[in-house]
N, C-alpha and C. Protein backbone atom coordinates (compact mmCIF):
# COMPACT_ATOMS: atom_id res chain seq x y z
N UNK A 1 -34.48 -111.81 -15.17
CA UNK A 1 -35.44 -112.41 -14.27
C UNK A 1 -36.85 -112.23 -14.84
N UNK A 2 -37.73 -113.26 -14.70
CA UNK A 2 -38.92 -113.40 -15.49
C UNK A 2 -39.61 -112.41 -14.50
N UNK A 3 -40.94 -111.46 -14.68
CA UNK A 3 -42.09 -111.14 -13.75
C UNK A 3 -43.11 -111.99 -13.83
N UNK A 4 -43.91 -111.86 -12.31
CA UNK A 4 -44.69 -113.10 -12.66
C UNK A 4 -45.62 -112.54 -13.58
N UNK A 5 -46.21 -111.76 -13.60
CA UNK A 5 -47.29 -111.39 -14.66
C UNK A 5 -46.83 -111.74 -16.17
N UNK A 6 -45.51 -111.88 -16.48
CA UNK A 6 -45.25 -112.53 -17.79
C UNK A 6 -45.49 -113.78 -17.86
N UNK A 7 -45.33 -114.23 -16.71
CA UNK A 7 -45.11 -116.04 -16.88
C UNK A 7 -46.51 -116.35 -16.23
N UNK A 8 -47.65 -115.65 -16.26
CA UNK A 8 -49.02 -115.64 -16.11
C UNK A 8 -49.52 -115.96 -17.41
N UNK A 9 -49.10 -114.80 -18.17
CA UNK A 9 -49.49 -113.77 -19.60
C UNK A 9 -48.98 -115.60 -20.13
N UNK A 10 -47.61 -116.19 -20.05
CA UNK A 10 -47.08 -116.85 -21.32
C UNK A 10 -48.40 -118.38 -21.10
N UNK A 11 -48.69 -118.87 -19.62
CA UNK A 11 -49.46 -120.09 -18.57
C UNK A 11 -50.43 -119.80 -19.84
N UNK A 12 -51.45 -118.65 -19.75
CA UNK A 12 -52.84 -118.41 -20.15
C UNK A 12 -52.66 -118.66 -21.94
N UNK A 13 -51.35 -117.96 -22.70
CA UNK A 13 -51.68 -118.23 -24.14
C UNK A 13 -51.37 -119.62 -24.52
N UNK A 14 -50.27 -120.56 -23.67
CA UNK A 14 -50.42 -121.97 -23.66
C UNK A 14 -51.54 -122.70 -23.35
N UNK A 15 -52.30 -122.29 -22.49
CA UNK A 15 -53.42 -122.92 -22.29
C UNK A 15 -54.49 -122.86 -23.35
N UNK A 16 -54.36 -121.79 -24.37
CA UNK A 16 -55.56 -121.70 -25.03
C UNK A 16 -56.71 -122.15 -24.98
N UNK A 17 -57.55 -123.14 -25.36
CA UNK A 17 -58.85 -123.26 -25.44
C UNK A 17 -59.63 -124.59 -24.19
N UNK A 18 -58.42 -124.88 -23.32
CA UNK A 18 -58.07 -126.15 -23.11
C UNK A 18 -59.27 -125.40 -21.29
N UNK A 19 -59.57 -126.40 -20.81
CA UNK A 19 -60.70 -126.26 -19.76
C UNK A 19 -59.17 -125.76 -18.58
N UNK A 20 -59.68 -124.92 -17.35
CA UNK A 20 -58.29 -124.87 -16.30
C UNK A 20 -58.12 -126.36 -16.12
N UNK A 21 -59.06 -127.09 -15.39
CA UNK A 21 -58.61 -128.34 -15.40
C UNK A 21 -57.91 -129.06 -16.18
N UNK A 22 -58.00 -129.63 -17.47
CA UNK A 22 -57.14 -129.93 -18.24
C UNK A 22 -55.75 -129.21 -18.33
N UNK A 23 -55.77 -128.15 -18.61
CA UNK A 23 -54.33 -127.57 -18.47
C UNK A 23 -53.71 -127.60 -17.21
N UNK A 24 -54.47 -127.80 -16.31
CA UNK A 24 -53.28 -127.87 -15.24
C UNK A 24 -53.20 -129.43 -14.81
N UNK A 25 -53.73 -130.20 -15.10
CA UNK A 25 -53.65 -131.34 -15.41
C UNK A 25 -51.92 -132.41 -16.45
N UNK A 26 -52.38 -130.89 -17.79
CA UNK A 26 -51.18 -131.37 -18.27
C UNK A 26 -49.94 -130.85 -18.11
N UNK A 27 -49.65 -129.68 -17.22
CA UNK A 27 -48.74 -129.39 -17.05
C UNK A 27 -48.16 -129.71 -15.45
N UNK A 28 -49.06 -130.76 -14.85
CA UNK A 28 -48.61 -130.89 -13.62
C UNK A 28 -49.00 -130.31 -11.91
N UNK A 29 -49.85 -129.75 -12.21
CA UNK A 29 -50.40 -128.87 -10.73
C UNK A 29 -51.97 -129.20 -10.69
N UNK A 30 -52.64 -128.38 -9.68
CA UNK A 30 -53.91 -129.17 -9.45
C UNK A 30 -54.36 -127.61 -10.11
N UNK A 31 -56.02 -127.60 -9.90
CA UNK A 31 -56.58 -126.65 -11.16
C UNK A 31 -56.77 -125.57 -9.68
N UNK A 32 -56.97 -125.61 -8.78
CA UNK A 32 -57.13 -124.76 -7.39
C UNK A 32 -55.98 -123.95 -7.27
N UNK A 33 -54.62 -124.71 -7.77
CA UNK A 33 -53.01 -124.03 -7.54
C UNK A 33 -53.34 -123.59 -9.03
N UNK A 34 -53.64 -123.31 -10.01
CA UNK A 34 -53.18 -122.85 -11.30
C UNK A 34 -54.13 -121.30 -11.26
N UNK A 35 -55.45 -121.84 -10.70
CA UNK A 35 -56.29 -120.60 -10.17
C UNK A 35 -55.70 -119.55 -9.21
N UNK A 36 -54.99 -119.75 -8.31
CA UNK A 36 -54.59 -119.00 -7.39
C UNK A 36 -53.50 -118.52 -8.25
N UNK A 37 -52.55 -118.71 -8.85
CA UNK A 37 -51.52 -118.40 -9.54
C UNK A 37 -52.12 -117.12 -10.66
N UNK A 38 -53.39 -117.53 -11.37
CA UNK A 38 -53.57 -116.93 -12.56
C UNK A 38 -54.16 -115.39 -11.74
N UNK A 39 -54.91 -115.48 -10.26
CA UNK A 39 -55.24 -114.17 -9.69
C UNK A 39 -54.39 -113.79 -8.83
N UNK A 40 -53.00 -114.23 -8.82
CA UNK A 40 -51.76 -113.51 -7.85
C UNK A 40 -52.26 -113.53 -6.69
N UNK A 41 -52.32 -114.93 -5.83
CA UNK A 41 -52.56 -114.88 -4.89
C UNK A 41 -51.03 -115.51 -3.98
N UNK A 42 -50.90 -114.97 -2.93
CA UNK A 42 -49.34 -115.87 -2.55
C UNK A 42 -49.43 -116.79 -2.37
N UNK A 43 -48.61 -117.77 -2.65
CA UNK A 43 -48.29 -119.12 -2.61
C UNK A 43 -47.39 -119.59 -1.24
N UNK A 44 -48.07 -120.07 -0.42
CA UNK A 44 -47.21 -120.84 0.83
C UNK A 44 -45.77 -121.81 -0.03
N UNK A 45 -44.95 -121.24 1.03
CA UNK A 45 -43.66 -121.78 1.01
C UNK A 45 -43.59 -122.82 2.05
N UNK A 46 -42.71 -123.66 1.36
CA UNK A 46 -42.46 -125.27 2.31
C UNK A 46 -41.77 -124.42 2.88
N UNK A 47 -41.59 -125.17 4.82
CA UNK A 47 -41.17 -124.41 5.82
C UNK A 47 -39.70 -125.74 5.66
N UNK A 48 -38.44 -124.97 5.91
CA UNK A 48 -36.90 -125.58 6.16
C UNK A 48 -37.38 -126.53 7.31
């Protein structure tokens, strides 16, 4: 099982030099969700 702090650690060295916007751009999410992600903030779950 991945931790998230790895799959933070792996987000940030893919992103390299690239603006947050752009990178989260190209990988699909908005730059507000990639921010909250990169400072471990919880993420709301879709309700069943």
């Amino acid at each position: 099982m991945w931790r998230k702090e790895d799959v933070v650690e792996m987000l940030k060295k893919d992103q390299g030099d690239r603006t947050l916007r752009a990178y989260a751009t190209a990988v699909g999410c908005s730059a507000s969700y990639l921010h909250d992600v990169y400072n471990g903030r919880p993420m709301a779950m879709p309700q069943s």
